[in-house]
Protein backbone atom coordinates (compact mmCIF):
# COMPACT_ATOMS: atom_id res chain seq x y z
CA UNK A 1 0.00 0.00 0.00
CA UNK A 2 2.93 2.29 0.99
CA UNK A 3 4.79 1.52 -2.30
CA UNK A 4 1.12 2.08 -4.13
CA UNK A 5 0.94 5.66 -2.67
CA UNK A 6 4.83 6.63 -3.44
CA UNK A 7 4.50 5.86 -7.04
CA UNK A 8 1.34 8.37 -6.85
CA UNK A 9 2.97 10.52 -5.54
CA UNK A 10 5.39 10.87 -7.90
CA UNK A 11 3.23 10.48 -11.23
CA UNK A 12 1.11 13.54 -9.80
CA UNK A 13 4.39 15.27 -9.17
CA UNK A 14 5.67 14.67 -12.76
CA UNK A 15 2.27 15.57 -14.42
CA UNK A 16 2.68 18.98 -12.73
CA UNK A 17 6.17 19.50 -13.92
CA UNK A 18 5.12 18.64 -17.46
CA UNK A 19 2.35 21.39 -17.15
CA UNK A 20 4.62 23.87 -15.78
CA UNK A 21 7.09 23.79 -18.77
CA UNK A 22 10.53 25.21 -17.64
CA UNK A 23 12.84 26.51 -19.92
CA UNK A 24 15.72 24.35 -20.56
CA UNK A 25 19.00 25.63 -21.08
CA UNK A 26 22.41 25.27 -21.07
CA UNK A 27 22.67 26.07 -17.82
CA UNK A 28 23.01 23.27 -14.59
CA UNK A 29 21.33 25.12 -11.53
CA UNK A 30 23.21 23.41 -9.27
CA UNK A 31 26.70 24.01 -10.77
CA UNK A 32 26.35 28.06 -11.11
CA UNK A 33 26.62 30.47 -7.70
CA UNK A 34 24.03 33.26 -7.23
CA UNK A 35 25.18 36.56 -6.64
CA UNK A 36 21.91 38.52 -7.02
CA UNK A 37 18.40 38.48 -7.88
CA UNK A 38 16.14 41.72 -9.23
CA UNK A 39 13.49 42.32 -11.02
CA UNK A 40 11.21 45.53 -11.95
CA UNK A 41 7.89 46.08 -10.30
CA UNK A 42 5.22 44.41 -11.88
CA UNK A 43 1.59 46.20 -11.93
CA UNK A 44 -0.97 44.68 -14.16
CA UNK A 45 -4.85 43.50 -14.34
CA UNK A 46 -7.15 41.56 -12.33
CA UNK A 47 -7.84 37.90 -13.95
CA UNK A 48 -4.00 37.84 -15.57
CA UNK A 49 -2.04 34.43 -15.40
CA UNK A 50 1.33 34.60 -15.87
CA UNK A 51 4.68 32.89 -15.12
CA UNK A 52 6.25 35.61 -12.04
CA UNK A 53 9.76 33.44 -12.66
CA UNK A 54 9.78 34.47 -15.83
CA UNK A 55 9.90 38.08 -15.22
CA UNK A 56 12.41 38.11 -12.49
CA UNK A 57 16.58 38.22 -13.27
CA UNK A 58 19.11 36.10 -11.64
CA UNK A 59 22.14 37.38 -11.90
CA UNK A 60 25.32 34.34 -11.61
CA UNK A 61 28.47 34.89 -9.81
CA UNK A 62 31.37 35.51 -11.79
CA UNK A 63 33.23 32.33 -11.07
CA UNK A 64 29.75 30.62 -12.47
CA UNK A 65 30.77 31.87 -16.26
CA UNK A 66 33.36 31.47 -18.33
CA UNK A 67 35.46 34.67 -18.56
CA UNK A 68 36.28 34.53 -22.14
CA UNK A 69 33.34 33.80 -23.52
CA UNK A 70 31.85 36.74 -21.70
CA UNK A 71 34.19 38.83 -24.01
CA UNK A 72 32.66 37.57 -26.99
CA UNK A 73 28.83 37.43 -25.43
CA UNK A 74 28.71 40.04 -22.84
CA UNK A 75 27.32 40.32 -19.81
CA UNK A 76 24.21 39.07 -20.68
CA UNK A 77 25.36 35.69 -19.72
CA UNK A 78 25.78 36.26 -16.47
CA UNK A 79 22.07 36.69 -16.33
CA UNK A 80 19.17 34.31 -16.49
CA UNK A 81 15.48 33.99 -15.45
CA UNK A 82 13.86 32.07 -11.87
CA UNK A 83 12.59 30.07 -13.87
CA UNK A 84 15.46 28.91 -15.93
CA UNK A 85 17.08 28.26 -12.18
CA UNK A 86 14.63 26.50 -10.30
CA UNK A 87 13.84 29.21 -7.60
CA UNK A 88 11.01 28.75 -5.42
CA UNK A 89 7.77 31.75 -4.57
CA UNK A 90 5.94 33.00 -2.20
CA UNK A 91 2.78 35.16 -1.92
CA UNK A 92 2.42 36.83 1.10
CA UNK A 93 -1.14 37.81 0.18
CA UNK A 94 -2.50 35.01 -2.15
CA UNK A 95 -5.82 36.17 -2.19
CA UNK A 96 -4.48 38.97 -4.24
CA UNK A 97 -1.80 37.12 -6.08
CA UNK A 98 -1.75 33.29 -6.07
CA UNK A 99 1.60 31.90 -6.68
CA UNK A 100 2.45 28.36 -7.10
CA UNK A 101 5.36 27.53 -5.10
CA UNK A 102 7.48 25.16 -7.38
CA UNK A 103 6.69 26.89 -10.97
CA UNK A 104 5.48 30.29 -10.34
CA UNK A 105 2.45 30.53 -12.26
CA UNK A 106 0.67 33.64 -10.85
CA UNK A 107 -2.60 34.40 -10.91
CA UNK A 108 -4.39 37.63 -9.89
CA UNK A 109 -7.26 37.10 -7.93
CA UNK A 110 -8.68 40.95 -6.67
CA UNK A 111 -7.29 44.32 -6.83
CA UNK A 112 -4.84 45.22 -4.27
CA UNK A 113 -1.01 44.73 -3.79
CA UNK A 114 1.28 41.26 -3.04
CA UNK A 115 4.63 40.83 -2.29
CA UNK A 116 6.29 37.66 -4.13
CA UNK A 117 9.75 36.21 -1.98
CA UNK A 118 11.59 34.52 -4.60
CA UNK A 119 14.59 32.03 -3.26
CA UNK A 120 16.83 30.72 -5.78
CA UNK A 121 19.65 28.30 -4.37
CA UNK A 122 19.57 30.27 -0.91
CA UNK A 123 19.58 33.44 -2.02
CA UNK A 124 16.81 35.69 -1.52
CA UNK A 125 15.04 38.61 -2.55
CA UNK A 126 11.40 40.15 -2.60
CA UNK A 127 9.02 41.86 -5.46
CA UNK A 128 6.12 44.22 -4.87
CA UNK A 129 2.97 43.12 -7.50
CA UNK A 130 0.23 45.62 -7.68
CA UNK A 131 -3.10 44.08 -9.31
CA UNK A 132 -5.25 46.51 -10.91
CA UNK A 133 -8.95 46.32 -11.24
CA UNK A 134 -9.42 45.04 -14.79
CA UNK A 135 -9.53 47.63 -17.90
CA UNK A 136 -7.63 49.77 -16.06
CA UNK A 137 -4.09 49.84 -18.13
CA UNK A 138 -5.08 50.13 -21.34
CA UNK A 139 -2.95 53.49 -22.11
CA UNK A 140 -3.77 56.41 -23.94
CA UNK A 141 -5.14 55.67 -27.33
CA UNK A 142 -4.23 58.05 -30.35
CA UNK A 143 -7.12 59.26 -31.92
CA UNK A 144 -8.99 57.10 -34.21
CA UNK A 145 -7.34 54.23 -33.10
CA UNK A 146 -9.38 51.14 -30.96
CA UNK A 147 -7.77 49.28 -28.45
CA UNK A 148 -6.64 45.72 -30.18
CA UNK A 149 -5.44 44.12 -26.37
CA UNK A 150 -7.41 40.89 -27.03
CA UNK A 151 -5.55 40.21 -30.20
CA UNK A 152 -2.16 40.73 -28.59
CA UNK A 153 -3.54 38.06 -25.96
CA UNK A 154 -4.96 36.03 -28.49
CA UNK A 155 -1.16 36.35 -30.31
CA UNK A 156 0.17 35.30 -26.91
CA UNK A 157 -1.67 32.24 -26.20
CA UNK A 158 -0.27 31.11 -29.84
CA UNK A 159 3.16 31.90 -28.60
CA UNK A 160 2.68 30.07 -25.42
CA UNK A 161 1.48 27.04 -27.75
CA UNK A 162 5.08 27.12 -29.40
CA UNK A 163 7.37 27.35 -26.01
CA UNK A 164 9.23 24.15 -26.57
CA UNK A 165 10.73 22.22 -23.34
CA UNK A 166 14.30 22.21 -24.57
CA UNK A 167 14.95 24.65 -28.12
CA UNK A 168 16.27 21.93 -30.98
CA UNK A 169 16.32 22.92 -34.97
CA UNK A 170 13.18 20.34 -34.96
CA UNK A 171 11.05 22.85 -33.21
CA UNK A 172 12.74 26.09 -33.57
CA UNK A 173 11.34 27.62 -36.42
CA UNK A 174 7.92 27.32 -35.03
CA UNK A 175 8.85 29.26 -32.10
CA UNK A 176 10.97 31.48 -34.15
CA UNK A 177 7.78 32.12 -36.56
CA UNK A 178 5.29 32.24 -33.37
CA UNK A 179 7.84 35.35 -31.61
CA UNK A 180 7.74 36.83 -35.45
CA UNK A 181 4.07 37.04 -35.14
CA UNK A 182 3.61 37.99 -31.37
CA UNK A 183 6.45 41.12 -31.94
CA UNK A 184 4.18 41.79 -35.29
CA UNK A 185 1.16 42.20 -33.41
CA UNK A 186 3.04 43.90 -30.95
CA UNK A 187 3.86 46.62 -33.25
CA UNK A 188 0.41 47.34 -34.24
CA UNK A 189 -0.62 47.27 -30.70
CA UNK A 190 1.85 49.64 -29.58
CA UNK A 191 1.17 52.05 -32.67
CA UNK A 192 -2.56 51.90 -30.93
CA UNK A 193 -1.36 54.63 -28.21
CA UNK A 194 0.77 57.87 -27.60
CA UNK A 195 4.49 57.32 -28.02
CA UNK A 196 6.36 55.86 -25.62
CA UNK A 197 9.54 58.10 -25.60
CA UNK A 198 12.65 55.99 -26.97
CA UNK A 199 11.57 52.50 -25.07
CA UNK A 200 12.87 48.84 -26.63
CA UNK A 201 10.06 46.31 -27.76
CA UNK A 202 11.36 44.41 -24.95
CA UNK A 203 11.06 47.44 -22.01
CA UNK A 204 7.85 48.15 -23.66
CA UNK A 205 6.51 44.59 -23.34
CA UNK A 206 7.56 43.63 -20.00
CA UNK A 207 7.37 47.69 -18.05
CA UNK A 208 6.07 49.76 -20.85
CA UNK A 209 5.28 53.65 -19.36
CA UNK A 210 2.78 55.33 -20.98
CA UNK A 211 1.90 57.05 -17.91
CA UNK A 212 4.58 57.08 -15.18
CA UNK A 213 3.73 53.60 -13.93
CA UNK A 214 5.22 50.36 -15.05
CA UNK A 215 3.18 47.98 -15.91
CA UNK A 216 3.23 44.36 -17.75
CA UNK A 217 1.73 44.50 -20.89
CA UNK A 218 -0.43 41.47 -22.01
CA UNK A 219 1.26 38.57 -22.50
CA UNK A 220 4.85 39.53 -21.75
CA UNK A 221 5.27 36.27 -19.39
CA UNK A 222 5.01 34.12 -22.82
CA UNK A 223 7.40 36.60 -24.67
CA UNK A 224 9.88 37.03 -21.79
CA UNK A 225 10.16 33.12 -21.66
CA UNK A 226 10.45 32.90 -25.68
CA UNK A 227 13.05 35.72 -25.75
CA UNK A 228 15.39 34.48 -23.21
CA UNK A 229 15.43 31.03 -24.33
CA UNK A 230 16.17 32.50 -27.90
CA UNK A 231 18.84 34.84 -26.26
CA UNK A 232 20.25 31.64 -24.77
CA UNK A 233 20.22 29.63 -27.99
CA UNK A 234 22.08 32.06 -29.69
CA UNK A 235 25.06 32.56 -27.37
CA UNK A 236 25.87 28.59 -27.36
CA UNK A 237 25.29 28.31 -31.26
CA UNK A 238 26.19 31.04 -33.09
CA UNK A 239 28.94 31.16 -34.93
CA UNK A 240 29.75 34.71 -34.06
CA UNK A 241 29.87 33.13 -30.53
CA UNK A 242 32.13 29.73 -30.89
CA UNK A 243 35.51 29.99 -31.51
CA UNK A 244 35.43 26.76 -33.56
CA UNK A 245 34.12 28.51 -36.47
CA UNK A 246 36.86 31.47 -36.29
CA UNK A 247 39.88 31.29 -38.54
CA UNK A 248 41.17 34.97 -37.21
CA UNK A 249 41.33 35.47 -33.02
CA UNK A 250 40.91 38.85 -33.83
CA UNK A 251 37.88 41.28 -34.50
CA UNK A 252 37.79 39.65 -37.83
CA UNK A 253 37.10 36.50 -37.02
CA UNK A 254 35.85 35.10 -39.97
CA UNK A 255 38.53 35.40 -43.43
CA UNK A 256 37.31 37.87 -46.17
CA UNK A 257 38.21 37.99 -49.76
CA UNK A 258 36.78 39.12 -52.90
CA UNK A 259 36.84 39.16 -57.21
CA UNK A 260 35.14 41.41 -59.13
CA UNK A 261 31.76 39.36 -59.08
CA UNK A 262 32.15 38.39 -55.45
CA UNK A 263 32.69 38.12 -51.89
CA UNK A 264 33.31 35.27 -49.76
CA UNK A 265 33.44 35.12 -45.93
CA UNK A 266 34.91 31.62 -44.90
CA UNK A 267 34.82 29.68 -41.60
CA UNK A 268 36.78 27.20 -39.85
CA UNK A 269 33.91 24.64 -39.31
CA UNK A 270 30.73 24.06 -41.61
CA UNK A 271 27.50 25.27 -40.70
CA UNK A 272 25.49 23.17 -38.49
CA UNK A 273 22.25 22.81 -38.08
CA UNK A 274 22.02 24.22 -34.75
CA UNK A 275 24.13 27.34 -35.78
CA UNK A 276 22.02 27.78 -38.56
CA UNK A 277 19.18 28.00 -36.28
CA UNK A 278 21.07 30.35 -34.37
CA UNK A 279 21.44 32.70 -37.24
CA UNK A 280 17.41 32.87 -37.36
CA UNK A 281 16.79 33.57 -34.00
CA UNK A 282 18.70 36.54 -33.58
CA UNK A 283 17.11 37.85 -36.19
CA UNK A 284 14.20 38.17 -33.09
CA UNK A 285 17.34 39.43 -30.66
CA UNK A 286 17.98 42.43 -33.11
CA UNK A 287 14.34 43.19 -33.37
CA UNK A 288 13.48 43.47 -29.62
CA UNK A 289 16.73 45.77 -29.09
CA UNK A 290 16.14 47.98 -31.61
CA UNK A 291 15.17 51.74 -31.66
CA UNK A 292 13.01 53.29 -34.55
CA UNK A 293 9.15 55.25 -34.98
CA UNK A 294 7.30 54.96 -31.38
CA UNK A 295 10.29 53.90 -29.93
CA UNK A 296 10.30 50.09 -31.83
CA UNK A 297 11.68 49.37 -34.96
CA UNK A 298 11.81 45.81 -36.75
CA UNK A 299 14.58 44.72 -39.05
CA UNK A 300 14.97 44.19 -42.93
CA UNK A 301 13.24 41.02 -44.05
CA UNK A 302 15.19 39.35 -46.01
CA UNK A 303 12.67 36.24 -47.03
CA UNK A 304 9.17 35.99 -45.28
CA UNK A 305 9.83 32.00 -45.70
CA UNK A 306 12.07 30.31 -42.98
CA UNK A 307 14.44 28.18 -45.37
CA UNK A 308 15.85 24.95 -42.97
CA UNK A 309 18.85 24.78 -45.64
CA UNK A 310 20.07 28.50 -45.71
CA UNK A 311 20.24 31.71 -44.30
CA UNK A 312 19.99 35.19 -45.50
CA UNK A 313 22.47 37.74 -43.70
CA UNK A 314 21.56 41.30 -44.91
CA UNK A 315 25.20 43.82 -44.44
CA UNK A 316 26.09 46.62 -46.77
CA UNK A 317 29.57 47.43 -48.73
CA UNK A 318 30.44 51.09 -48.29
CA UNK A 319 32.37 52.87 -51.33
CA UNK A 320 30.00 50.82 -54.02
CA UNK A 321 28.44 52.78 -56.48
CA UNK A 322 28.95 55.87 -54.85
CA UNK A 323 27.48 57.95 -57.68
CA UNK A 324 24.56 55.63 -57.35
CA UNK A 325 22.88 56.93 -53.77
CA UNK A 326 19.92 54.67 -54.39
CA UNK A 327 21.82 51.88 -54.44
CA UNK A 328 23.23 52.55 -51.03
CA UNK A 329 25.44 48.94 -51.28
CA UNK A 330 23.17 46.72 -49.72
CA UNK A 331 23.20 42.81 -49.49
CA UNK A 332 22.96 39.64 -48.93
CA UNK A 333 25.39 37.26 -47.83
CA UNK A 334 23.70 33.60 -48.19
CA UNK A 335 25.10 30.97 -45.62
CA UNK A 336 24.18 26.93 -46.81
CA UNK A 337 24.16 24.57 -44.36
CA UNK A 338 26.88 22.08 -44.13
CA UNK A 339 29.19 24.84 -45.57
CA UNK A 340 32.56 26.96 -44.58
CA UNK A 341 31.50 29.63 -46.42
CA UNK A 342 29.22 32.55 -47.56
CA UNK A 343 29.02 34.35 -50.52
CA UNK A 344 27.59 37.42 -52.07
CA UNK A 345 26.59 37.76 -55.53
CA UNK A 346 24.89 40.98 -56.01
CA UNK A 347 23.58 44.30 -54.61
CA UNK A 348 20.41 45.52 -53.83
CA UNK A 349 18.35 48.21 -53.92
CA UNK A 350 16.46 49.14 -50.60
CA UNK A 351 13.06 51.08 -49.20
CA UNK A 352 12.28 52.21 -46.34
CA UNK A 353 8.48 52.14 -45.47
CA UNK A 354 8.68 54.56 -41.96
CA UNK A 355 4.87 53.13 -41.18
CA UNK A 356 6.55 49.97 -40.07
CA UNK A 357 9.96 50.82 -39.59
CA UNK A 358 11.09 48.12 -42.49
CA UNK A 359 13.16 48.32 -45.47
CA UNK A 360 12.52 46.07 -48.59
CA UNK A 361 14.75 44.71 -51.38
CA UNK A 362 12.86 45.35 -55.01
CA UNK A 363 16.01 45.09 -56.87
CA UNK A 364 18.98 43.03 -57.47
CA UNK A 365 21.87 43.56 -59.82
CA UNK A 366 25.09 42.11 -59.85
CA UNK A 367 27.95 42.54 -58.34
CA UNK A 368 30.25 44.52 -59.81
CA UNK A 369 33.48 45.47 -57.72
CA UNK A 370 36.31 47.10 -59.14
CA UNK A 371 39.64 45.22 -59.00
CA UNK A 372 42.57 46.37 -56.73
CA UNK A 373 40.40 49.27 -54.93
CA UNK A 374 39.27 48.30 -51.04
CA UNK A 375 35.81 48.21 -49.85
CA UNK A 376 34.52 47.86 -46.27
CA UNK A 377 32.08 44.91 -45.58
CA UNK A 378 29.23 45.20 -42.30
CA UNK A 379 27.06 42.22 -41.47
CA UNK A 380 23.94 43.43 -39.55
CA UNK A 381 21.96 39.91 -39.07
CA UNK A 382 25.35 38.41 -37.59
CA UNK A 383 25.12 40.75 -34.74
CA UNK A 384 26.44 43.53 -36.33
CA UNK A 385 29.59 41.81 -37.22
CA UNK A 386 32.17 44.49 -38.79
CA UNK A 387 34.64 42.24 -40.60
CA UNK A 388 36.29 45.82 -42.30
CA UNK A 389 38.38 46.38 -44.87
CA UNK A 390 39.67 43.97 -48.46
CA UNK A 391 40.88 44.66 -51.70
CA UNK A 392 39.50 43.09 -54.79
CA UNK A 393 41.43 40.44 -56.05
């Protein structure tokens, strides 16, 4: 009978940690040291569910990270979610925020105000959570515009749908297409009210200010999780990141030559399928940093279609056709999988629609470089990868 009860016990216990879905990373919990945990103050609507873990930063210990990759990464690595490390919650008021203990899913039950303790490998740390009476943060609306909240929650529930357990090229593309249209959505939904003075998509989602008060817009615990489990993906597989793929230990990097009818960038190792997947997904990474009209601006889309075999990198060559302003120098370095190296083949022309902050190719002519004279290559979708100066062969 006792035996009979333990093994319920543990089914129940791993049905609930299949329902919570953590994020899985690189990262072993019990090998990395805590130094701090923060997190902004969280003020949203009565009803909301959302993951509290999610939207709270733990900060490792130096010792915890590898000091030289942290010069190629940054210090973003030192820095990961509760949820990502196992912490544990508390609600001190739970019948104005209920908080699950082991997975911090949050609800809001009634207006008033909560404080969450968070404890993450004995370290400590607590979060005020007001709870607003519902309708109540909707924002200023410009004029003419309706508020379009349920379709950024409907987009949200879609991107919750996508959240894998552990990030693989098998399932990465949905989630990388799912944050596409959530950010999308986004956009529109954040053109629905005044401007926001200069804020990130990713302040704005998860402590936009319209008014002086920060509050979580709808659906950020969905995005916060998909973002950081992109960030993640990125800094263990991109090549920009692993020193395997480098031929240069220098800002360079990757070698650089050119004819008149091309450029090649070459790597040490061929692309893998996981690095390729890498290169998508901080296509998402340079969206949510960016700056542009209403404080947000998306990227150049290279191809609307995800392409499992390839990747698009959109850069520029300064001093080609100079004469020719429209031309600017744009284009497109195409990266195969299984490959060492990249090439480009022509230039393109570019426009820049300011409604959505997006530029669009709508002509392509080839390459034409003049032999002897030196050019300067930039890479924007590799992370703004400056590989500088070559002469034409």
């Amino acid at each position: 009978m006792r035996r009979k009860k333990i093994v319920c016990m543990f089914l129940a216990a791993l049905l609930l940690f299949s329902c919570c879905i953590p994020i899985s990373t690189e990262v072993t919990a019990a090998k990395k040291k805590i130094a701090e945990i923060t997190g902004d103050t969280i003020i949203l609507e009565n009803g909301r569910t959302f993951y509290i873990g999610d939207m709270i930063s733990v900060k490792l210990d130096e010792a915890s990270v590898d000091s030289s990759l942290v010069e190629i990464v940054g210090m973003d690595l030192y820095n990961y979610s509760a949820t990502e490390m196992g912490a544990t919650y508390v609600s001190d008021s739970p019948q104005v925020l209920a908080v699950d203990e082991k997975s911090g899913f949050a609800e809001a039950k009634e207006p008033g105000t909560a404080t969450v303790t968070v404890n993450c490998q004995g370290v400590s740390a607590s979060f005020p959570v007001t709870v607003m009476a519902k309708g109540t943060l909707r924002g200023k609306l410009r004029a003419g515009k309706k508020d379009i909240t349920d379709q950024l929650d409907a987009a949200g529930k879609k991107l919750a749908k996508k959240i894998p357990q552990k990030l693989t090229p098998e399932n990465g593309y949905d989630l990388f297409r799912a944050m596409k249209s959530y950010l999308a959505t986004f956009t529109d939904y954040n053109s629905t009210y005044e401007p926001q003075g200069g804020l990130t998509i990713h302040r704005m989602l998860c402590g936009w200010n319209p008014d002086g008060k920060s509050r979580m817009a709808p659906a950020c615990s969905s995005y916060e999780r998909a973002y950081l489990m992109i960030k993640h993906y990125v800094q263990n597989y991109h090549p920009i990141y692993q020193k395997k793929y480098w031929i240069s230990k220098q800002g360079q990097r990757f070698a650089v030559s050119a004819t008149t009818g091309q450029i090649t960038m070459k790597m040490k190792k061929k692309l893998t399928k996981q690095a390729l997947l890498a290169m998508y997904l901080n296509d998402i990474i340079c969206e949510v940093d960016g700056y542009g009209p209403d404080g947000a601006i998306l990227p150049l889309a290279i191809s609307t279609t995800v392409q499992k075999d390839r990747f698009e990198a959109h850069g520029y060559i300064s001093n080609y056709k100079d004469k020719d302003k429209r031309y600017s120098g744009s284009t497109v370095l195409l990266f195969q999988l299984g490959s060492k190296t990249a090439t480009v083949t022509h230039v393109y022309r570019t426009r820049y629609n300011p409604a959505n902050g997006r530029y669009k190719y709508h002509h392509k002519k080839k390459l034409s470089l003049k032999k002897g004279k030196t050019y300067y290559l930039r890479i924007y979708s590799l992370n703004f990868y400056c590989p500088g100066k070559f002469v034409v062969k």
